[in-house]
N, C-alpha and C. Protein backbone atom coordinates (compact mmCIF):
# COMPACT_ATOMS: atom_id res chain seq x y z
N UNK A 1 0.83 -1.16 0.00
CA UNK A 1 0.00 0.00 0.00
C UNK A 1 0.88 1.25 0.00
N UNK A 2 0.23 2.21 -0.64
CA UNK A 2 1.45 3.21 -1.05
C UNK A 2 0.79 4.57 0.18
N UNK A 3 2.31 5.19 0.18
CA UNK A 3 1.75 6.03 1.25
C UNK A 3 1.15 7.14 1.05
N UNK A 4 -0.08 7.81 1.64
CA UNK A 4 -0.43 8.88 1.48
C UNK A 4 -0.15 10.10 1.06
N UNK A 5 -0.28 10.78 -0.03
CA UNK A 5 0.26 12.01 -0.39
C UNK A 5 -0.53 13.29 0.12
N UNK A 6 0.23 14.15 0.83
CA UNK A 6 -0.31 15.24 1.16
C UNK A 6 -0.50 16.45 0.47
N UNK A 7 -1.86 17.20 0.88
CA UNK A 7 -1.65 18.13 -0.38
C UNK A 7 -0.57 19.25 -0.73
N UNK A 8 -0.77 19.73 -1.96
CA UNK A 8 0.60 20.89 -2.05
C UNK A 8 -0.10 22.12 -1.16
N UNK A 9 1.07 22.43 -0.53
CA UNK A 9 0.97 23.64 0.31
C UNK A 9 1.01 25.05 -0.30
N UNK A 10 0.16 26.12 0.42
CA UNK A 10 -0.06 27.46 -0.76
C UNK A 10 0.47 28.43 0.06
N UNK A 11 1.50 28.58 -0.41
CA UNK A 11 1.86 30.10 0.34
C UNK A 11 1.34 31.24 -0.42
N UNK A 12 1.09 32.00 0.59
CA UNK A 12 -0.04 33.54 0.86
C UNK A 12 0.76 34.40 0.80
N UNK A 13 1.44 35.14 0.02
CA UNK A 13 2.23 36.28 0.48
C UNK A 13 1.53 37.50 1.20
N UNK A 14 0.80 37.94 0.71
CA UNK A 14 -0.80 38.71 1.61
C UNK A 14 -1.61 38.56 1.53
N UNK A 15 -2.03 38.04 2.50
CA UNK A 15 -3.69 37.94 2.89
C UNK A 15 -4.34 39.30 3.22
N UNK A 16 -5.55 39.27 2.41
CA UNK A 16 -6.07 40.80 2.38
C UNK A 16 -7.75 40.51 2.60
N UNK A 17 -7.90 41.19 3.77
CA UNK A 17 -9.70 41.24 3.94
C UNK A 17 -9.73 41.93 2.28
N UNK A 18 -10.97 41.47 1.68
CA UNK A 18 -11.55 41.44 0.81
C UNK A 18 -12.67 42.64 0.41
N UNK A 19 -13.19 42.81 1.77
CA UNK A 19 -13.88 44.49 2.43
C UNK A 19 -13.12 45.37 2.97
N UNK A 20 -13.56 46.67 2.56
CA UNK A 20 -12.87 48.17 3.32
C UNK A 20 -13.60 48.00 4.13
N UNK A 21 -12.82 48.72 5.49
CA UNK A 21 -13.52 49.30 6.29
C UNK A 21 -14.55 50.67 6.25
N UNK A 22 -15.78 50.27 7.04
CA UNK A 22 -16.52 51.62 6.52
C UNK A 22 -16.92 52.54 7.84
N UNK A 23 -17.56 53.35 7.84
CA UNK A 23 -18.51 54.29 9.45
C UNK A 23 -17.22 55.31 9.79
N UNK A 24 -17.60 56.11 10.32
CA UNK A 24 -16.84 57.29 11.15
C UNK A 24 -16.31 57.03 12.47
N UNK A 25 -16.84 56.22 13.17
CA UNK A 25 -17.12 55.71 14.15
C UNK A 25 -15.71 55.53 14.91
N UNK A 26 -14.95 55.21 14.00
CA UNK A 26 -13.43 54.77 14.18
C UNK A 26 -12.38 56.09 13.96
N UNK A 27 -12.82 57.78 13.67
CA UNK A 27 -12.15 58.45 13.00
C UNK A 27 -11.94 59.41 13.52
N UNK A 28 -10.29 59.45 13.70
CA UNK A 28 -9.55 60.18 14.12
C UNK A 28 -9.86 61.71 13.62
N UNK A 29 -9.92 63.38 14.66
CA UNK A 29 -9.85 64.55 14.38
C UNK A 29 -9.33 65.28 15.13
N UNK A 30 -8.75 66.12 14.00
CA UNK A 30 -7.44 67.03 14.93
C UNK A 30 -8.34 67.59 15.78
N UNK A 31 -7.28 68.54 16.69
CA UNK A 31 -7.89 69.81 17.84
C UNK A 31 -9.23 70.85 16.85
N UNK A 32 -8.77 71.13 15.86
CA UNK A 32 -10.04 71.96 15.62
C UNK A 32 -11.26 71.31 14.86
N UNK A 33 -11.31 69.93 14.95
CA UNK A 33 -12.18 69.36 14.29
C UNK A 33 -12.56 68.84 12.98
N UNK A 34 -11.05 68.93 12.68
CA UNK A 34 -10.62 68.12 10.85
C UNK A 34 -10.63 67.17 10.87
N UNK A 35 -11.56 66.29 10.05
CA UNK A 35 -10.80 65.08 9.93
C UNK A 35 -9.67 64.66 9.28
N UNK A 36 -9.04 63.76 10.21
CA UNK A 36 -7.37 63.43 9.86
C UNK A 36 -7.84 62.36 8.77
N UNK A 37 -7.06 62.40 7.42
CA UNK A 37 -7.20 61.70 6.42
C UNK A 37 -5.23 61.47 6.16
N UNK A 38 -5.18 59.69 5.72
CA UNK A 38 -3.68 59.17 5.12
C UNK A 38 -3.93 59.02 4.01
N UNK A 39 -2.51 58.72 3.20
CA UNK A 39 -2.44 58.14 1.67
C UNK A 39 -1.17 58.14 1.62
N UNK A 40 -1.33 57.64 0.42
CA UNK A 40 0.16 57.41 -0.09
C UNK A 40 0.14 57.34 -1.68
N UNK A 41 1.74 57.40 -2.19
CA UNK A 41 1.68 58.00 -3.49
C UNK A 41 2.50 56.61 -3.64
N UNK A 42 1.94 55.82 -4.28
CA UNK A 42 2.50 54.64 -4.52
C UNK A 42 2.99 55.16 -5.95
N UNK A 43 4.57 54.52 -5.95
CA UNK A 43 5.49 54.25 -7.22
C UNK A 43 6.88 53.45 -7.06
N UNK A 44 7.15 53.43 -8.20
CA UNK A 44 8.08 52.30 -8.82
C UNK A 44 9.10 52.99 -9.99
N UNK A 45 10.25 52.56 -9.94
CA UNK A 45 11.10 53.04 -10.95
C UNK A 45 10.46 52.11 -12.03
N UNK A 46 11.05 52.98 -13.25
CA UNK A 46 11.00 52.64 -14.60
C UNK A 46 11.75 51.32 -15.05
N UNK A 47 13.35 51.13 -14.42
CA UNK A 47 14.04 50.26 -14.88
C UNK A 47 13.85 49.61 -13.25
N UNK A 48 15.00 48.17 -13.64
CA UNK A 48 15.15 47.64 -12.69
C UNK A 48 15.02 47.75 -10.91
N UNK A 49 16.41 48.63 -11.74
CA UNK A 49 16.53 49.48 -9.81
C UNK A 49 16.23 51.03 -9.79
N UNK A 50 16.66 51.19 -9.16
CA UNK A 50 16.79 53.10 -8.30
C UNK A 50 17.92 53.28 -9.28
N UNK A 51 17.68 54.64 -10.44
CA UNK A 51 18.65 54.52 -11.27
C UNK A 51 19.85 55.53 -10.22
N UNK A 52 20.93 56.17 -10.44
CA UNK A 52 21.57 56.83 -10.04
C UNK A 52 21.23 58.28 -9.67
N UNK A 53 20.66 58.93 -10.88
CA UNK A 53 19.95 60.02 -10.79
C UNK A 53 18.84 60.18 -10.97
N UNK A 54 17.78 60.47 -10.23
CA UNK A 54 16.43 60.25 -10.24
C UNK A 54 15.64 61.79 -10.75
N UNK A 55 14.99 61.46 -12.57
CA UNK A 55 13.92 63.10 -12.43
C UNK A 55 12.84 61.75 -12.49
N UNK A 56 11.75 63.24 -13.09
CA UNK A 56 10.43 62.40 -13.01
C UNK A 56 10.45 61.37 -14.41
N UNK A 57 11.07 61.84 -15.07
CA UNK A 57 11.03 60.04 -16.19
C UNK A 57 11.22 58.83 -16.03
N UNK A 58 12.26 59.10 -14.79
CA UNK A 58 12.44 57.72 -14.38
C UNK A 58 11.77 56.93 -13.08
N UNK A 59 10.74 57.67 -12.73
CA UNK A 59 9.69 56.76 -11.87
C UNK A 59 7.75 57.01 -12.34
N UNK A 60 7.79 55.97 -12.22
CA UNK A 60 5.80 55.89 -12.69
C UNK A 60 4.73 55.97 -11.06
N UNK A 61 4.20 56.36 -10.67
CA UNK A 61 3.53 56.69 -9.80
C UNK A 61 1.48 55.68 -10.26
N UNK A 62 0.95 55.60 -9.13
CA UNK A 62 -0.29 54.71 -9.19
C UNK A 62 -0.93 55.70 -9.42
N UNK A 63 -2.32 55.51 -10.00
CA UNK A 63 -3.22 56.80 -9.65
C UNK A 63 -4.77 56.08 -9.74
N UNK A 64 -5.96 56.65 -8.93
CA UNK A 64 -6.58 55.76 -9.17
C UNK A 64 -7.85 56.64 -9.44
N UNK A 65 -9.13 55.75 -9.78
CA UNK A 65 -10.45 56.46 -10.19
C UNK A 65 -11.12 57.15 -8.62
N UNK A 66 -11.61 58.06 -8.78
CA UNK A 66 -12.98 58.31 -7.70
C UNK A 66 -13.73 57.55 -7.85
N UNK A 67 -14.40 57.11 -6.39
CA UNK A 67 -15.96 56.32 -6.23
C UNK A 67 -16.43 56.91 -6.90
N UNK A 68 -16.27 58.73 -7.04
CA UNK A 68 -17.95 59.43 -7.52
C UNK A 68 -17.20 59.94 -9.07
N UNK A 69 -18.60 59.35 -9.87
CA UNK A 69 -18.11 59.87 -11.36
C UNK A 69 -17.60 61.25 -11.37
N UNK A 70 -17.09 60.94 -12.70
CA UNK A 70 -16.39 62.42 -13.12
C UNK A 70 -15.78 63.46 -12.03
N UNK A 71 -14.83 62.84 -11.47
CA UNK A 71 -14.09 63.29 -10.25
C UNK A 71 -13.33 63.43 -10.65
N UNK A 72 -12.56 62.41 -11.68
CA UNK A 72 -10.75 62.74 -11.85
C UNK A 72 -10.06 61.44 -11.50
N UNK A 73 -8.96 61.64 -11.69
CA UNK A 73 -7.89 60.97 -10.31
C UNK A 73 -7.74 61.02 -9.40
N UNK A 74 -7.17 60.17 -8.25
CA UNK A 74 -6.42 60.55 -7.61
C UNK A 74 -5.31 59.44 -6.52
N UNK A 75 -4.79 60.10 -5.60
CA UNK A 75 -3.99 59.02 -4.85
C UNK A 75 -4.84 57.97 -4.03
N UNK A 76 -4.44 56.88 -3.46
CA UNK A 76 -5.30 56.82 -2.40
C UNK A 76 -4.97 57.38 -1.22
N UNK A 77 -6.24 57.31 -0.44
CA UNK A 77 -6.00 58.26 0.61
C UNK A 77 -7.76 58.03 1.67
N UNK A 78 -7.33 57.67 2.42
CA UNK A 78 -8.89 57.95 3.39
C UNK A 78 -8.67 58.25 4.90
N UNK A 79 -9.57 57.63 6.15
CA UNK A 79 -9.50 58.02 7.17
C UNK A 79 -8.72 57.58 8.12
N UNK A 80 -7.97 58.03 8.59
CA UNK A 80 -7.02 57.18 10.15
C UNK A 80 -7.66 57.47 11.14
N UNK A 81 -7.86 55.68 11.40
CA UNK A 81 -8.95 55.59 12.53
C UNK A 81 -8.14 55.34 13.83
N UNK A 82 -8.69 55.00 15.19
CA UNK A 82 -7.95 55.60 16.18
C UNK A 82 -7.05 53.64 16.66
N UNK A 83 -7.39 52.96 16.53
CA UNK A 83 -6.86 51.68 16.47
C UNK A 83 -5.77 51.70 15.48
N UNK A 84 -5.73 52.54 15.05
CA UNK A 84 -4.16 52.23 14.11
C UNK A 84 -3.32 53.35 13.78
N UNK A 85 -1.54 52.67 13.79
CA UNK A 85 -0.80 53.78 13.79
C UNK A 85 -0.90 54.74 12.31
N UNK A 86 -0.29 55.99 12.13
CA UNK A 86 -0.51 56.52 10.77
C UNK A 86 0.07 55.88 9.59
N UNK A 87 1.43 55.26 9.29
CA UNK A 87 2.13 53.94 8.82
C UNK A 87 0.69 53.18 7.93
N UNK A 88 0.31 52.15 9.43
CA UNK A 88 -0.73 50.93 8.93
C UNK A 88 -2.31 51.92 8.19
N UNK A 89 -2.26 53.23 8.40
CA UNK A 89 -3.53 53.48 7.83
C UNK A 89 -3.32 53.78 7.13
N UNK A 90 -2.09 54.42 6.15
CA UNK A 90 -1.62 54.31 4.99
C UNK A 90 -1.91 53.38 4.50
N UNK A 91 -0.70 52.88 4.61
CA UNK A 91 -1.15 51.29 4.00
C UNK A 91 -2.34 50.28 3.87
N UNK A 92 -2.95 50.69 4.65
CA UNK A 92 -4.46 50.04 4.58
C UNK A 92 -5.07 50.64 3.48
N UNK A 93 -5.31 51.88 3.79
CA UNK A 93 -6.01 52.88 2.63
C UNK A 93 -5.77 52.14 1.08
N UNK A 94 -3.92 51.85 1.31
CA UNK A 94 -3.51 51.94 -0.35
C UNK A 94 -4.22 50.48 -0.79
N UNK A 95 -4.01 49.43 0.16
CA UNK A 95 -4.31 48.02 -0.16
C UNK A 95 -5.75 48.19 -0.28
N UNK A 96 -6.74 48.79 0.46
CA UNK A 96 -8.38 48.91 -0.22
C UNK A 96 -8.05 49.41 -1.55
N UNK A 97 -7.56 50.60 -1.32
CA UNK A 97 -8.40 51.18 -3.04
C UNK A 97 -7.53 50.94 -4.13
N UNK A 98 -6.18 50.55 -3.78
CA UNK A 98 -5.23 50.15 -5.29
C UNK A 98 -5.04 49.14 -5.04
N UNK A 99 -4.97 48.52 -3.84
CA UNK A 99 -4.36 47.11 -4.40
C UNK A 99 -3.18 46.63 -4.62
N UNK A 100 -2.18 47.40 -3.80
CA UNK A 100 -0.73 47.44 -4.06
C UNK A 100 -0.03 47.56 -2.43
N UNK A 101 1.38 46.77 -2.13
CA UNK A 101 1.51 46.81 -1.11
C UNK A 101 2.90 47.36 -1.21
N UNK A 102 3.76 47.24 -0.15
CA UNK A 102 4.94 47.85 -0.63
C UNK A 102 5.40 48.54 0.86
N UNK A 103 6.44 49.40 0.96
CA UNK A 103 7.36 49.95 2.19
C UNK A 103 6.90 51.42 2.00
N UNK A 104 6.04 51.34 3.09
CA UNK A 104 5.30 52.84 3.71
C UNK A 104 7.10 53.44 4.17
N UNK A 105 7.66 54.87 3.28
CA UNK A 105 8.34 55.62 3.07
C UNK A 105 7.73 56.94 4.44
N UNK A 106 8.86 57.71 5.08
CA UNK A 106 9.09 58.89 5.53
C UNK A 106 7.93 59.77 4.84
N UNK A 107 6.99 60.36 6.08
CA UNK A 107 5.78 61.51 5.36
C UNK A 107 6.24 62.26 5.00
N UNK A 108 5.76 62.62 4.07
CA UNK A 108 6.16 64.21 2.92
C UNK A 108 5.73 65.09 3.30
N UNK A 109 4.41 65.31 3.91
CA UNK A 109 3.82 66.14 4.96
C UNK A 109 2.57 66.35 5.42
N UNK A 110 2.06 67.39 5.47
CA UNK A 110 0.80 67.41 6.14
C UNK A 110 0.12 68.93 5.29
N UNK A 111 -1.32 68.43 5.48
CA UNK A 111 -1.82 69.75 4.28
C UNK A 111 -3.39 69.53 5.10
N UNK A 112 -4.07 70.80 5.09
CA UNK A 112 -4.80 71.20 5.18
C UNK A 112 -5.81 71.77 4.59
N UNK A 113 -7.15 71.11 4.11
CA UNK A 113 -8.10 71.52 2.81
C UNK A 113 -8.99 71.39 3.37
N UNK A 114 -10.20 72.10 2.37
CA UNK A 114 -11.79 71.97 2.18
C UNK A 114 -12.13 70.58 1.52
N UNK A 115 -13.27 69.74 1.39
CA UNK A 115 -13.69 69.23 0.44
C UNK A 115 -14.29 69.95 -0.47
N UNK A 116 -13.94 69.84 -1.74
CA UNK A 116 -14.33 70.43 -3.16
C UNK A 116 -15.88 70.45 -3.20
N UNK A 117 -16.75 69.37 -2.41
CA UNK A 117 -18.33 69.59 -2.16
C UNK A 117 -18.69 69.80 -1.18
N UNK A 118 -18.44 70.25 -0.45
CA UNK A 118 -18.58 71.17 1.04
C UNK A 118 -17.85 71.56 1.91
N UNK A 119 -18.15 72.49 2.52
CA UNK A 119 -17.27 73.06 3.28
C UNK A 119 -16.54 72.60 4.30
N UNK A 120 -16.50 71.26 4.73
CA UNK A 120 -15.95 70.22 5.51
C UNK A 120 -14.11 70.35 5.18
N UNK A 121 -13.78 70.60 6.24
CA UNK A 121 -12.39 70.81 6.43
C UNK A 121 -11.72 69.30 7.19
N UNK A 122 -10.75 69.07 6.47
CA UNK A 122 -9.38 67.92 6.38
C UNK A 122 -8.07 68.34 6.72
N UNK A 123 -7.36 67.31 7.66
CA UNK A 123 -5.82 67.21 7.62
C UNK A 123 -5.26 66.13 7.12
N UNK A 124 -4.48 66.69 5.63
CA UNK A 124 -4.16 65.06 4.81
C UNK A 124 -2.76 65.13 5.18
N UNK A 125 -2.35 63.70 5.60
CA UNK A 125 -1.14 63.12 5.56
C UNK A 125 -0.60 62.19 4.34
N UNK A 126 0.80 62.83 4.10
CA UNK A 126 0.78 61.63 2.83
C UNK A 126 2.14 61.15 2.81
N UNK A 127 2.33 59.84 2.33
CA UNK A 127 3.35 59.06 2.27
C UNK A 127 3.95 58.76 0.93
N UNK A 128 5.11 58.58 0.61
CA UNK A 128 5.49 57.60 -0.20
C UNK A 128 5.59 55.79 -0.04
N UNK A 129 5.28 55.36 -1.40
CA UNK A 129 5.07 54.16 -0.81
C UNK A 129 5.82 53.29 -1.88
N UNK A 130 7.02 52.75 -1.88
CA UNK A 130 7.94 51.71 -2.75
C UNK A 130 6.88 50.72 -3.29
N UNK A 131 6.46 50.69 -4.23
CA UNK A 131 5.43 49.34 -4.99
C UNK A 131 6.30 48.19 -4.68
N UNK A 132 5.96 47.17 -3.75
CA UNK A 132 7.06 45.72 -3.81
C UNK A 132 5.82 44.48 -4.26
N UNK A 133 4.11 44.96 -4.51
CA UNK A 133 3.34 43.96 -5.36
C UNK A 133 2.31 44.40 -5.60
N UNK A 134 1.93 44.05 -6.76
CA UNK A 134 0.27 44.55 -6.87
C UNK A 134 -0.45 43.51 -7.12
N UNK A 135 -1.39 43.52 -6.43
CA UNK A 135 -2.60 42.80 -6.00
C UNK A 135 -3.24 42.25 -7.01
N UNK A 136 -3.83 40.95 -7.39
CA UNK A 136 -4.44 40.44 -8.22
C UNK A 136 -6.39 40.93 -7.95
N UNK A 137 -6.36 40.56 -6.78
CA UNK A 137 -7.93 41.28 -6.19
C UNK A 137 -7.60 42.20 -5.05
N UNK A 138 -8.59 42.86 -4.65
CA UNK A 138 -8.46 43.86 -3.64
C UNK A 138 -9.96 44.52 -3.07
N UNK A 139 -10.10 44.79 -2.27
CA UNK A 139 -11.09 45.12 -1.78
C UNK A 139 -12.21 46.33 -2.71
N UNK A 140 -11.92 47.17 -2.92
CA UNK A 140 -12.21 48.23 -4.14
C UNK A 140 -11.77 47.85 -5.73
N UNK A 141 -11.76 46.67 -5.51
CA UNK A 141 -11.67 46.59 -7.02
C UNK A 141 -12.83 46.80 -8.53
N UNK A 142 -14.06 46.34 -7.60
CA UNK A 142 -15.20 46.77 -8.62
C UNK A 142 -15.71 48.40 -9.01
N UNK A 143 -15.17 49.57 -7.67
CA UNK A 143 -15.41 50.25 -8.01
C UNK A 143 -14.26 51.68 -8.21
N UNK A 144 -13.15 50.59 -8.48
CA UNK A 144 -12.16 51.63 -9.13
C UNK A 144 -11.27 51.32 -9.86
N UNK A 145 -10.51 52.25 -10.98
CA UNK A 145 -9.53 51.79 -11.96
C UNK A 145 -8.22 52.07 -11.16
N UNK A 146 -7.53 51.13 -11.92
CA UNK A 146 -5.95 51.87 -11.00
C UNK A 146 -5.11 51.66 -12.32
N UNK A 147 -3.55 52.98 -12.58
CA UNK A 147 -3.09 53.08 -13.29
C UNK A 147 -1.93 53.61 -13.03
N UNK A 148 -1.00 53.18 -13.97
CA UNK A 148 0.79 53.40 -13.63
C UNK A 148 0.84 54.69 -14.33
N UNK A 149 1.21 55.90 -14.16
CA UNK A 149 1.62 57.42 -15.12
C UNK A 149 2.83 57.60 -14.89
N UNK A 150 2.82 58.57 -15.90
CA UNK A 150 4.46 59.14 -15.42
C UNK A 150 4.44 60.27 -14.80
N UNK A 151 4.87 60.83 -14.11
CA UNK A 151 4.68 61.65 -13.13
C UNK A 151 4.37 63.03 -13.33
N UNK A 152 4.19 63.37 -14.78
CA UNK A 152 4.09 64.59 -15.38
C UNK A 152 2.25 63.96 -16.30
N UNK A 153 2.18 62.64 -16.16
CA UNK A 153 0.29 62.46 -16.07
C UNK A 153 -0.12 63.01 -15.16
N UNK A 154 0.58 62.23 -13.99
CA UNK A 154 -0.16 62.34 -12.75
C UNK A 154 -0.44 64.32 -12.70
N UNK A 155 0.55 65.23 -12.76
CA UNK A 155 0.30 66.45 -12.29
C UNK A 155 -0.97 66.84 -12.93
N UNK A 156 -0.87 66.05 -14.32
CA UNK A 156 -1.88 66.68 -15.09
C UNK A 156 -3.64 65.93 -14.32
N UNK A 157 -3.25 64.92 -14.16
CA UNK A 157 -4.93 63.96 -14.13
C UNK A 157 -5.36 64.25 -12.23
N UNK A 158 -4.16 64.73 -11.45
CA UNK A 158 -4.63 64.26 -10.54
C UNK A 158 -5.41 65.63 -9.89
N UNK A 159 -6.76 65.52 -9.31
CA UNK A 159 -8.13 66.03 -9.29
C UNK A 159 -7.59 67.23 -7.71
N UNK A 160 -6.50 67.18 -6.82
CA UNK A 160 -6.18 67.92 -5.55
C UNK A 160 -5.01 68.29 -5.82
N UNK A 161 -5.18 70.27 -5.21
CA UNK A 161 -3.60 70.64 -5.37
C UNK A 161 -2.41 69.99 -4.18
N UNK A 162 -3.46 69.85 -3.05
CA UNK A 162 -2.57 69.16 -1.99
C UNK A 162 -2.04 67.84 -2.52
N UNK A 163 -2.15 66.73 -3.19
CA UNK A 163 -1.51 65.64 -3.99
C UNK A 163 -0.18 65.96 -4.60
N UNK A 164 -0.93 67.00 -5.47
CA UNK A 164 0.29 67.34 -6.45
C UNK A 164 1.36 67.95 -5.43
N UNK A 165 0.78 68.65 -4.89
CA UNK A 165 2.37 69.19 -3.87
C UNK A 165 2.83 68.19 -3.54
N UNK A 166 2.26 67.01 -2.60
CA UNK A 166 3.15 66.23 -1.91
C UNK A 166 4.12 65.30 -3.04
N UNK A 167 3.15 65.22 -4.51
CA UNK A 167 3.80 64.51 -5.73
C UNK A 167 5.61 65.32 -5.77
N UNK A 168 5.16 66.50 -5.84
CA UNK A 168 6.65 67.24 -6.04
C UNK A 168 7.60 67.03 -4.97
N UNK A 169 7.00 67.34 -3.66
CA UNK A 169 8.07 66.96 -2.62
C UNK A 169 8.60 65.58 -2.90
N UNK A 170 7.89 63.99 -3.26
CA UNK A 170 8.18 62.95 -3.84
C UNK A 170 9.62 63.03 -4.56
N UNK A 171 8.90 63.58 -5.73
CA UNK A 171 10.35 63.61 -6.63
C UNK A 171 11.44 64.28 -6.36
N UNK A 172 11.42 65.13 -5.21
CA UNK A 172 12.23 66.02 -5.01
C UNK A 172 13.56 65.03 -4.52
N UNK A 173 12.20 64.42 -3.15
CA UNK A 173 13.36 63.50 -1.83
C UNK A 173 13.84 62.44 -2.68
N UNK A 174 13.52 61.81 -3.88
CA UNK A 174 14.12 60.63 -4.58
C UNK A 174 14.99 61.49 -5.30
N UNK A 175 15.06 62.50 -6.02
CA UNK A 175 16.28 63.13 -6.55
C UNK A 175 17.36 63.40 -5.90
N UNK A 176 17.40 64.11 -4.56
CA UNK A 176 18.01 64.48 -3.48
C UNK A 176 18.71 63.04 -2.64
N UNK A 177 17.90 62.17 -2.55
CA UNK A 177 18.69 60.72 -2.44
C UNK A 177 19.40 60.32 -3.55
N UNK A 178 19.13 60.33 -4.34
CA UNK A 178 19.97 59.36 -5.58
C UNK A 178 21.41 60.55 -5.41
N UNK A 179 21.01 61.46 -5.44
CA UNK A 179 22.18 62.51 -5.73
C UNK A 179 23.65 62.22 -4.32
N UNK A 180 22.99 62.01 -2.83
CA UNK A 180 23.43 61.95 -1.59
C UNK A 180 24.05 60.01 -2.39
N UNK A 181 23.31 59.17 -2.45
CA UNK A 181 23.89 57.83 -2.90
C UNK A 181 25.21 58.01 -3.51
N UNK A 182 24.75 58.67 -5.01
CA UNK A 182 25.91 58.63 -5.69
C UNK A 182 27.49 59.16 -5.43
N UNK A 183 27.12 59.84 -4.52
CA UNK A 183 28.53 61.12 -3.73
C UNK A 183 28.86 60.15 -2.82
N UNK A 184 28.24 59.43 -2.28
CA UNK A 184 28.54 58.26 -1.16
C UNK A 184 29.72 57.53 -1.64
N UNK A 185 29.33 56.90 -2.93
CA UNK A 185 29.67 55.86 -3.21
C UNK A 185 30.66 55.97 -4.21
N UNK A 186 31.40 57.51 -4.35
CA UNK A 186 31.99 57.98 -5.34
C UNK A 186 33.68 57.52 -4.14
């Protein structure tokens, strides 16, 4: 009698709830009553690696649809709720609505807006975020597109001036590194 074969084993690299989280209920607001909103500007170099000198040609950035038609683009980005550090609500945010995981990067900063449909005032935090996979399914996948640009799309498609700023500070700190690398290593 021959011996039992066991089945093949499946490794998970991420396991991803399948649902966003939804309600207010959980949501963090500054002292004057903003809600605190994360994101992150997920991207990836063009070639292999981190070339030596970094402009915007040589990295592609995510960008994704609005829930609400004819909105535009934009990063992801939603609420940091009080169970989690600012880091994991990044990253949460990005894995609901793009679908991409990767090394939550040093904040670029902090910005302060209206919503474009009411007068409801926000404090957005935003991150860079190294793309290390993108997601085959994801929680928001039925009701959003996601797309690789080059970083001179993105200025153009993306729907908030606060984005685009933190987009520029982006390219700035990857130029400003590659530049600090290369003198390193000279």
């Amino acid at each position: 009698m021959g011996k039992e074969q066991e089945p093949p084993s499946m490794e998970l690299k991420h396991m991803v709830a399948l649902v966003s989280r939804t309600g207010r209920h959980m949501q963090r607001y500054n002292f004057l009553g903003h809600r605190q909103v994360v994101g992150c500007i997920p991207y990836r170099y063009c070639g292999k690696k981190p070339p030596c000198v970094v402009d915007e040609e040589e990295i592609e950035v995510l960008v994704i649809t609005s829930q609400r038609k004819e909105k535009g683009m934009l990063f992801p980005k939603g609420g940091w709720e009080i169970d989690e550090s600012i880091e994991a609500a990044a990253l949460r945010e990005t894995v609901e609505e793009a679908g991409v995981v990767g090394d939550v990067e040093c904040k670029l900063g902090k910005w302060n807006f209206k919503s474009k449909s009411s007068e409801t005032c926000y404090e957005g935090h935003m991150f860079p975020l190294l793309v290390k996979e993108q997601l085959e399914f994801w929680p928001e996948k039925d009701v959003r597109q996601r797309l690789w640009v080059s970083v001179r799309e993105a200025k153009k498609v993306c729907q908030y001036w606060w984005m685009k700023e933190a987009l520029e500070l982006l390219v700035s700190r990857l130029s400003a590194q590659a530049k600090a690398d290369t003198k390193s290593n000279l």
